[in-house]
N, C-alpha and C. Protein backbone atom coordinates (compact mmCIF):
# COMPACT_ATOMS: atom_id res chain seq x y z
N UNK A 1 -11.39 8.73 58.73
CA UNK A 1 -10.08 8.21 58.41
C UNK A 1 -9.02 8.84 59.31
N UNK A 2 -9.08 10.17 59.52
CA UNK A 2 -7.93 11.00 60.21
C UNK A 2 -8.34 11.14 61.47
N UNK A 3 -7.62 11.23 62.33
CA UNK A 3 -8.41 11.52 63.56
C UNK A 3 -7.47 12.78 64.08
N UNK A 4 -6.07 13.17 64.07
CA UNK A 4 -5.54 14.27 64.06
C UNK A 4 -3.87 14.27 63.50
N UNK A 5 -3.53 15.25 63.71
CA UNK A 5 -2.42 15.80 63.03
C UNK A 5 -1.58 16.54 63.87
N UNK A 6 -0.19 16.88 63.84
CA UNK A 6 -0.14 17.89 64.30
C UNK A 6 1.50 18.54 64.09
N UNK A 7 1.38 19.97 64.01
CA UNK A 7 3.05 20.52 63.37
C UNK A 7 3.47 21.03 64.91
N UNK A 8 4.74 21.29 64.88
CA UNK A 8 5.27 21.97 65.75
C UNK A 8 5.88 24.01 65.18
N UNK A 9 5.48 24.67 66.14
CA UNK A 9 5.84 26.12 65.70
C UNK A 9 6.61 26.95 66.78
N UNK A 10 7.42 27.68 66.34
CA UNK A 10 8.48 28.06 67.25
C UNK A 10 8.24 29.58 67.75
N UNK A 11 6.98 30.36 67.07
CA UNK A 11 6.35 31.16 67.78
C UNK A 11 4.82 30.94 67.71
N UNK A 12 3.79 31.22 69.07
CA UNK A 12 2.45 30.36 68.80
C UNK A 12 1.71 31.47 68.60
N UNK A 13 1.94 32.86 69.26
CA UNK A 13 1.20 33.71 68.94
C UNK A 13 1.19 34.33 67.47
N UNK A 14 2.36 34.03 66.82
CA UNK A 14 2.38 33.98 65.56
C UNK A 14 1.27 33.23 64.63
N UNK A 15 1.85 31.82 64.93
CA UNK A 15 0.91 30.59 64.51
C UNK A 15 -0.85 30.84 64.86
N UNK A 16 -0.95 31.58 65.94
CA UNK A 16 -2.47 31.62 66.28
C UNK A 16 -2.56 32.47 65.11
N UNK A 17 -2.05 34.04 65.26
CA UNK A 17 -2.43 34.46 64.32
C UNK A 17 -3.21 34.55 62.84
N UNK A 18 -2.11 33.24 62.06
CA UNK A 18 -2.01 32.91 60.86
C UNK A 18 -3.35 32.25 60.59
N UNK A 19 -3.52 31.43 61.92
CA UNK A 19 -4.14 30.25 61.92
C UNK A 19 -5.86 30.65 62.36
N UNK A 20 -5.57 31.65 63.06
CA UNK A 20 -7.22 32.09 63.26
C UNK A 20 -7.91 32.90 62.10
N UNK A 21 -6.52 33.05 60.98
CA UNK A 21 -7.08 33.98 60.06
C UNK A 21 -7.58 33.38 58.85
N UNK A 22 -6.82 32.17 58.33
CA UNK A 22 -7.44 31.12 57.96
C UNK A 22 -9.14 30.39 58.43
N UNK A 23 -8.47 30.08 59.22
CA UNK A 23 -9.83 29.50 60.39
C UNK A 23 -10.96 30.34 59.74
N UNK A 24 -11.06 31.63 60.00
CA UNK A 24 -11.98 32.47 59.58
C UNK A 24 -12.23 32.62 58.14
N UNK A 25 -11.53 32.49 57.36
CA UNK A 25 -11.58 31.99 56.28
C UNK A 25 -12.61 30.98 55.50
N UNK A 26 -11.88 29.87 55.87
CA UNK A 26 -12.67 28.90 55.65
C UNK A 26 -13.72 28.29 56.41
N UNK A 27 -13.91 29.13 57.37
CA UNK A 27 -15.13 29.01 58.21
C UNK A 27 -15.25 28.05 59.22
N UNK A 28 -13.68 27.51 59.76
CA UNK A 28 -13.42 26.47 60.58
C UNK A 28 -12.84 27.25 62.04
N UNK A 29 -12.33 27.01 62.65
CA UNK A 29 -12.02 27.24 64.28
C UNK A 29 -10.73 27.16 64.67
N UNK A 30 -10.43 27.46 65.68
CA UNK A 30 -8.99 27.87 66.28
C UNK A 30 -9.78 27.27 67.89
N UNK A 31 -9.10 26.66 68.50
CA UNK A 31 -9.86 26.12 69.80
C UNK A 31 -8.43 26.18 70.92
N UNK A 32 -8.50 26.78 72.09
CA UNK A 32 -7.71 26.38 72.69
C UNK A 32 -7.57 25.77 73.28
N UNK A 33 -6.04 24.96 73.54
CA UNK A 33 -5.83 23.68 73.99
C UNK A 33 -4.94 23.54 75.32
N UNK A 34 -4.16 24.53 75.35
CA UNK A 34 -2.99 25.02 76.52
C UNK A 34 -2.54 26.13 76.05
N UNK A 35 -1.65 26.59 77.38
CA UNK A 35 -0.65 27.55 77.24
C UNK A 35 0.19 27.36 76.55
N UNK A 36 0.52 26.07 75.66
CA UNK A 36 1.75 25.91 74.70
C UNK A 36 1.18 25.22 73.24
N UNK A 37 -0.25 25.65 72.73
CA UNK A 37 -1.03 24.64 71.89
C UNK A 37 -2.01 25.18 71.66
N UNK A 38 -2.82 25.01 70.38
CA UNK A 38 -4.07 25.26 70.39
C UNK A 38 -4.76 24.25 69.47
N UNK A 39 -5.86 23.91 68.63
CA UNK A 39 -6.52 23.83 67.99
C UNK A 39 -6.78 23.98 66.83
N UNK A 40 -7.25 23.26 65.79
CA UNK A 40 -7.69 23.38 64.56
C UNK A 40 -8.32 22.76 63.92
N UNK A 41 -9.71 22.84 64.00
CA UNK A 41 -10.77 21.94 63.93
C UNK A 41 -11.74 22.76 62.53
N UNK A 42 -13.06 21.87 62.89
CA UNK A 42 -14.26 22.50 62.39
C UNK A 42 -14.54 23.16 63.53
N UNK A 43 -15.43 22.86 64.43
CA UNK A 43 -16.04 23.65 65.68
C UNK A 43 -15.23 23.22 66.86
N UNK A 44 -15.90 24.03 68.11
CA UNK A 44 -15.23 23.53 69.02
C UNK A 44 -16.30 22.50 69.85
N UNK A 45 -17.61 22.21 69.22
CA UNK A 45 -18.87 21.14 69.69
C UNK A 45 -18.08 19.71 68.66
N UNK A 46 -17.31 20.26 67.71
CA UNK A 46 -17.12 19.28 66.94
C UNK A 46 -15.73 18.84 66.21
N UNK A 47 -14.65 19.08 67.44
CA UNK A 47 -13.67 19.21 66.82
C UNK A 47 -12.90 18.16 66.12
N UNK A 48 -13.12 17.17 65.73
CA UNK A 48 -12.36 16.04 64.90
C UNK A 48 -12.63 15.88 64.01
N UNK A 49 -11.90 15.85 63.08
CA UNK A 49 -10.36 15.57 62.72
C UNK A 49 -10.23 16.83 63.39
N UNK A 50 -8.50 17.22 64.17
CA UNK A 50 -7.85 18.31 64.20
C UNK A 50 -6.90 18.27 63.74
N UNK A 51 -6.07 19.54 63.73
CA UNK A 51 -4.30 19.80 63.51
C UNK A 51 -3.97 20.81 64.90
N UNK A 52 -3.15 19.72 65.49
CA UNK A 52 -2.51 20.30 66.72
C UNK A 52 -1.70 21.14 66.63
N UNK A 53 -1.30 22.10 66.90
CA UNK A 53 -0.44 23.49 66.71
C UNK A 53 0.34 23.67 68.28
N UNK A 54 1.30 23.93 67.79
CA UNK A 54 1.90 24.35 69.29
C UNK A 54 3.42 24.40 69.43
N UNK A 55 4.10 24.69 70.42
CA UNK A 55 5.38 25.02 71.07
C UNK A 55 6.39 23.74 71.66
N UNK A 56 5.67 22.56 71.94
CA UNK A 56 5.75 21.63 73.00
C UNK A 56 6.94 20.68 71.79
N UNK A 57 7.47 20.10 72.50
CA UNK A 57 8.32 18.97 71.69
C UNK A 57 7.56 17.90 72.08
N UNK A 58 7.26 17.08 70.73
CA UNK A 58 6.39 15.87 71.34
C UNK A 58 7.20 14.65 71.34
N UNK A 59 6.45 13.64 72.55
CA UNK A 59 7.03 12.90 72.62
C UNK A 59 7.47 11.82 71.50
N UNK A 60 6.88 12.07 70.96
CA UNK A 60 7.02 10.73 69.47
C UNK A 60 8.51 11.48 68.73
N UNK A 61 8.77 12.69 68.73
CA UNK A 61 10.14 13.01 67.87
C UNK A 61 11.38 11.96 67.62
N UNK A 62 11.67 11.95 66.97
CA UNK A 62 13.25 11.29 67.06
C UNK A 62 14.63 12.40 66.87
N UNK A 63 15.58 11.59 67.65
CA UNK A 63 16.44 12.43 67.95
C UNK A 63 16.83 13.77 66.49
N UNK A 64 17.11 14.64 67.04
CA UNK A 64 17.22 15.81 65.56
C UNK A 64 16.16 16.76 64.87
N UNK A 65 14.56 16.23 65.51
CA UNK A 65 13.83 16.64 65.33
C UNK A 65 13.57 18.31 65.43
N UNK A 66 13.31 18.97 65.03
CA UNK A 66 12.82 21.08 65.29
C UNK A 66 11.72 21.28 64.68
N UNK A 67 11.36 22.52 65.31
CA UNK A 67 10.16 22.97 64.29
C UNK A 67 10.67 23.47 63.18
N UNK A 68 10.07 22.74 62.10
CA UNK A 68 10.51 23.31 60.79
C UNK A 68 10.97 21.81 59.61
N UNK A 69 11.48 21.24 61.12
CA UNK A 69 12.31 20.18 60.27
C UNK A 69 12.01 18.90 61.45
N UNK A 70 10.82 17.97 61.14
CA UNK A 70 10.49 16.94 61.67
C UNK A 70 9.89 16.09 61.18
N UNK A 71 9.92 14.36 61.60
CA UNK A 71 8.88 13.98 60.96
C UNK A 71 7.57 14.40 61.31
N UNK A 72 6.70 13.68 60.20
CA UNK A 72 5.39 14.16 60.01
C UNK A 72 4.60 13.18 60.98
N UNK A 73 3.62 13.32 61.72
CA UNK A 73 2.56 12.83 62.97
C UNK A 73 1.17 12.79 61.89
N UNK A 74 0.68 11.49 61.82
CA UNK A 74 -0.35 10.88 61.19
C UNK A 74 -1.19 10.01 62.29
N UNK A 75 -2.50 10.52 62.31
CA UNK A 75 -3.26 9.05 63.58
C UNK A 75 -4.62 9.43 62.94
N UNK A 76 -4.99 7.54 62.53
CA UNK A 76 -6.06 7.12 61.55
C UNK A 76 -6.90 6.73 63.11
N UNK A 77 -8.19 7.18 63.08
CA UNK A 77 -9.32 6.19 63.72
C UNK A 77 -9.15 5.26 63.80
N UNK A 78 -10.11 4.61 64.51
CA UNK A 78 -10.16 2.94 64.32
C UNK A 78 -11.20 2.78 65.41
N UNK A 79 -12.23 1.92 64.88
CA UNK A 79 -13.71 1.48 65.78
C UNK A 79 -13.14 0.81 66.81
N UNK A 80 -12.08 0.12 67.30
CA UNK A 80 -12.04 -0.91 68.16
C UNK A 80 -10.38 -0.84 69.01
N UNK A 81 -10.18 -1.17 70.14
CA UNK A 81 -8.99 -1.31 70.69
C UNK A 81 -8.26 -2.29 69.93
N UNK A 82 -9.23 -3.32 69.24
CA UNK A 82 -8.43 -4.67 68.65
C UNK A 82 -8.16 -4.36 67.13
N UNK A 83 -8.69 -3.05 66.72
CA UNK A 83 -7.98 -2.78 65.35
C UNK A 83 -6.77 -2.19 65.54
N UNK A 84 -6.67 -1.49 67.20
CA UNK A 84 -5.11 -0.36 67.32
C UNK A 84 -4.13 -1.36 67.53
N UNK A 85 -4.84 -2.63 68.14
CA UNK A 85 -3.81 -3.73 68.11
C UNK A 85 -3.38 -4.78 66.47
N UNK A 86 -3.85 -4.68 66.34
CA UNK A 86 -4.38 -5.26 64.67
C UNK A 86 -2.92 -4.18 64.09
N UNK A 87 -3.44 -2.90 64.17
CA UNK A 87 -2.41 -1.88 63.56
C UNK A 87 -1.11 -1.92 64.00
N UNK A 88 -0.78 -2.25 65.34
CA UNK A 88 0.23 -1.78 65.67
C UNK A 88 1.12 -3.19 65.09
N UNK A 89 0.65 -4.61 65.40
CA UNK A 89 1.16 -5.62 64.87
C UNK A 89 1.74 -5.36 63.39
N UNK A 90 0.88 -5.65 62.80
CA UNK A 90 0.81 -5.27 61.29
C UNK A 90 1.91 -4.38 60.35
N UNK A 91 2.35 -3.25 61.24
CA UNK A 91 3.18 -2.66 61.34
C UNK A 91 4.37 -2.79 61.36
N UNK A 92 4.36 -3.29 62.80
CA UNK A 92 5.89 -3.73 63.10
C UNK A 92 6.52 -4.99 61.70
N UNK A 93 5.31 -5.74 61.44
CA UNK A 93 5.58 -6.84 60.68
C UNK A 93 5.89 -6.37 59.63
N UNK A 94 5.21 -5.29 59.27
CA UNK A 94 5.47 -4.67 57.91
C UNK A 94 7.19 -3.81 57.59
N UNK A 95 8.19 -3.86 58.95
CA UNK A 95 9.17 -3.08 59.13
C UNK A 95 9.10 -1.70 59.62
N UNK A 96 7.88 -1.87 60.01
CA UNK A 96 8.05 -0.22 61.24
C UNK A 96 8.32 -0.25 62.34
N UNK A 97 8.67 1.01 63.02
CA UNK A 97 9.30 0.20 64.34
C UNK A 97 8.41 0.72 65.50
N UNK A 98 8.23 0.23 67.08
CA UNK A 98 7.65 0.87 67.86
C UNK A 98 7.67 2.02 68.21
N UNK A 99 6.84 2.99 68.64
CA UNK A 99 7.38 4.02 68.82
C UNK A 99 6.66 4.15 70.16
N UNK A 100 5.56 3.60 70.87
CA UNK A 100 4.43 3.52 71.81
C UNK A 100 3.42 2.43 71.53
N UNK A 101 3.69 1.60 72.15
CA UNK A 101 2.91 0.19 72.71
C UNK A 101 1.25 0.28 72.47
N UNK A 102 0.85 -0.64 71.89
CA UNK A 102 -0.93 -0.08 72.43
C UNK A 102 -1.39 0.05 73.46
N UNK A 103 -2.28 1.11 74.02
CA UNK A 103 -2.42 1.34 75.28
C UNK A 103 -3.18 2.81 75.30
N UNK A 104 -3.75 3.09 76.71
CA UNK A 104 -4.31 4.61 77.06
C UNK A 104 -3.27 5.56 76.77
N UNK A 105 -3.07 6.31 77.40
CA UNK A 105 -2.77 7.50 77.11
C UNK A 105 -2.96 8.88 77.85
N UNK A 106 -1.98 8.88 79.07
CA UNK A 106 -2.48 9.75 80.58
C UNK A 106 -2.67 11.24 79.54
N UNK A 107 -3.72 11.64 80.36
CA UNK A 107 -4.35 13.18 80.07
C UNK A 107 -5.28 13.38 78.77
N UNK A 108 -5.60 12.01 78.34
CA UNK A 108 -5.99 11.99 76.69
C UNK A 108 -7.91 11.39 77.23
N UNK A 109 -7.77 11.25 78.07
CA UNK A 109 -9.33 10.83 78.43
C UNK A 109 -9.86 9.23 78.22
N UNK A 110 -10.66 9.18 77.58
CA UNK A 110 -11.33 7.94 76.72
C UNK A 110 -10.86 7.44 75.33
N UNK A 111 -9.21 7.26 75.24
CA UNK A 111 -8.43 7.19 74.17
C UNK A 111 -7.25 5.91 74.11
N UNK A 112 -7.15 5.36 73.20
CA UNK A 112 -6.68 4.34 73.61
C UNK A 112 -5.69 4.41 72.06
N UNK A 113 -4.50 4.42 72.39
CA UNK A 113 -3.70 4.36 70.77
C UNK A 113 -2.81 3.76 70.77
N UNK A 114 -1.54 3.67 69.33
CA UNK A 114 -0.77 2.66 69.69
C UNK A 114 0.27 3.11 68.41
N UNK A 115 1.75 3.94 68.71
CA UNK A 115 2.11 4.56 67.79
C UNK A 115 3.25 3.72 67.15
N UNK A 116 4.09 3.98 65.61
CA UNK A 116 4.91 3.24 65.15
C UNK A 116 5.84 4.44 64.11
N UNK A 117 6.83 4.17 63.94
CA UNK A 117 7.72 4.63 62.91
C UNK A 117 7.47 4.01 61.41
N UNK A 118 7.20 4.61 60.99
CA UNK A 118 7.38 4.00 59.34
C UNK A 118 8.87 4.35 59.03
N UNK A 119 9.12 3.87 58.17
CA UNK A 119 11.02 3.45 57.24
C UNK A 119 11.23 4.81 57.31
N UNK A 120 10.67 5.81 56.85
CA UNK A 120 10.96 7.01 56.86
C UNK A 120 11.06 8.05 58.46
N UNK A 121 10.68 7.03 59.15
CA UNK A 121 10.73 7.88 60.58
C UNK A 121 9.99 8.81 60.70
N UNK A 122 8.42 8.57 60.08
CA UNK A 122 7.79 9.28 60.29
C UNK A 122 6.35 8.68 61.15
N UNK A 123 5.80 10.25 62.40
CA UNK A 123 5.28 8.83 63.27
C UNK A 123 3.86 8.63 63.06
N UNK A 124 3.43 7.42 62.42
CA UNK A 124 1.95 6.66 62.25
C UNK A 124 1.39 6.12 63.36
N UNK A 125 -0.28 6.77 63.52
CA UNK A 125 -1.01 6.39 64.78
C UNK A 125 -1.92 6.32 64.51
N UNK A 126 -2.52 4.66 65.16
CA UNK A 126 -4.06 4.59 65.12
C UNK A 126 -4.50 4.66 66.70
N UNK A 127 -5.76 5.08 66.52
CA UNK A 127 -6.63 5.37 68.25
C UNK A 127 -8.46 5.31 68.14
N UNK A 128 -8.72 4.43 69.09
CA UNK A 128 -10.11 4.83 69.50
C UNK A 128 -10.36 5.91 70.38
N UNK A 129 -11.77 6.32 70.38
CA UNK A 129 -11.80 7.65 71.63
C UNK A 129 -13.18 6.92 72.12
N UNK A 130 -13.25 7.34 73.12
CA UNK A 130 -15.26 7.10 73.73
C UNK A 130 -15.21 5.72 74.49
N UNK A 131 -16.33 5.25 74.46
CA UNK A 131 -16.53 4.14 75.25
C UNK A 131 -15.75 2.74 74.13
N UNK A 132 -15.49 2.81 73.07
CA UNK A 132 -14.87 1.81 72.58
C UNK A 132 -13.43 1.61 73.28
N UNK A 133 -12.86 2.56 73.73
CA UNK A 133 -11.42 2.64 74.27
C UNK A 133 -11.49 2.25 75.85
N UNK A 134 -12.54 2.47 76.49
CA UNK A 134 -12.06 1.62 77.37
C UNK A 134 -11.78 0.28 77.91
């Protein structure tokens, strides 16, 4: 159902901290992702669903956005490029608004997504990964 998540944090070595201590916890992983990001998976052979962690302002924000105080980033799977299209339609029709077109996604690999605003301005995403996305 989920395919990832992700908060924004305004110190990361903090956030690793917290987050690797958990991780260890519950017996899940901390994976790194960049110098401004990391990981939060089950493994790192198996990391999906994640929760993206990091420093970076993402592009989906709307204006006013901070760490602390943003909308929330939701992206559901989907078997097929023609369900991210399916979704993204559906959407808009439903009164959400565009937020990113269906389409790839430079630096994301074999991923193909297609993002929207819900009423609340919060940003909803569906995506294939693998050979279905290309």
């Amino acid at each position: 159902m989920f395919d990832h998540t992700g908060i924004v944090v305004t110190d990361l070595a903090r956030a690793r901290q917290f987050y690797d201590a958990i991780a260890e916890a519950l017996g899940l992983a901390t994976i790194d992702n960049s110098d401004e990001s990391f990981l939060f998976a089950r493994t790192a052979d198996d990391p999906l669903p994640y929760l993206w962690i990091g420093t970076t302002r993402p592009s989906y924000w709307v204006e006013g956005s901070r760490a602390g105080l943003n909308q929330m980033h939701v992206a559901f799977t989907s078997p097929s490029r023609a369900m991210v299209d399916a979704f993204h339609r559906a959407a808009l029709d439903a009164g959400g608004r565009d937020n990113g077109p269906p389409g790839p996604r430079p630096g994301a690999g074999d991923y193909y997504g297609a993002f929207v605003l819900d009423p609340d301005g919060n940003n909803i995403e569906a995506c294939v990964r693998g050979r279905a996305a290309l």
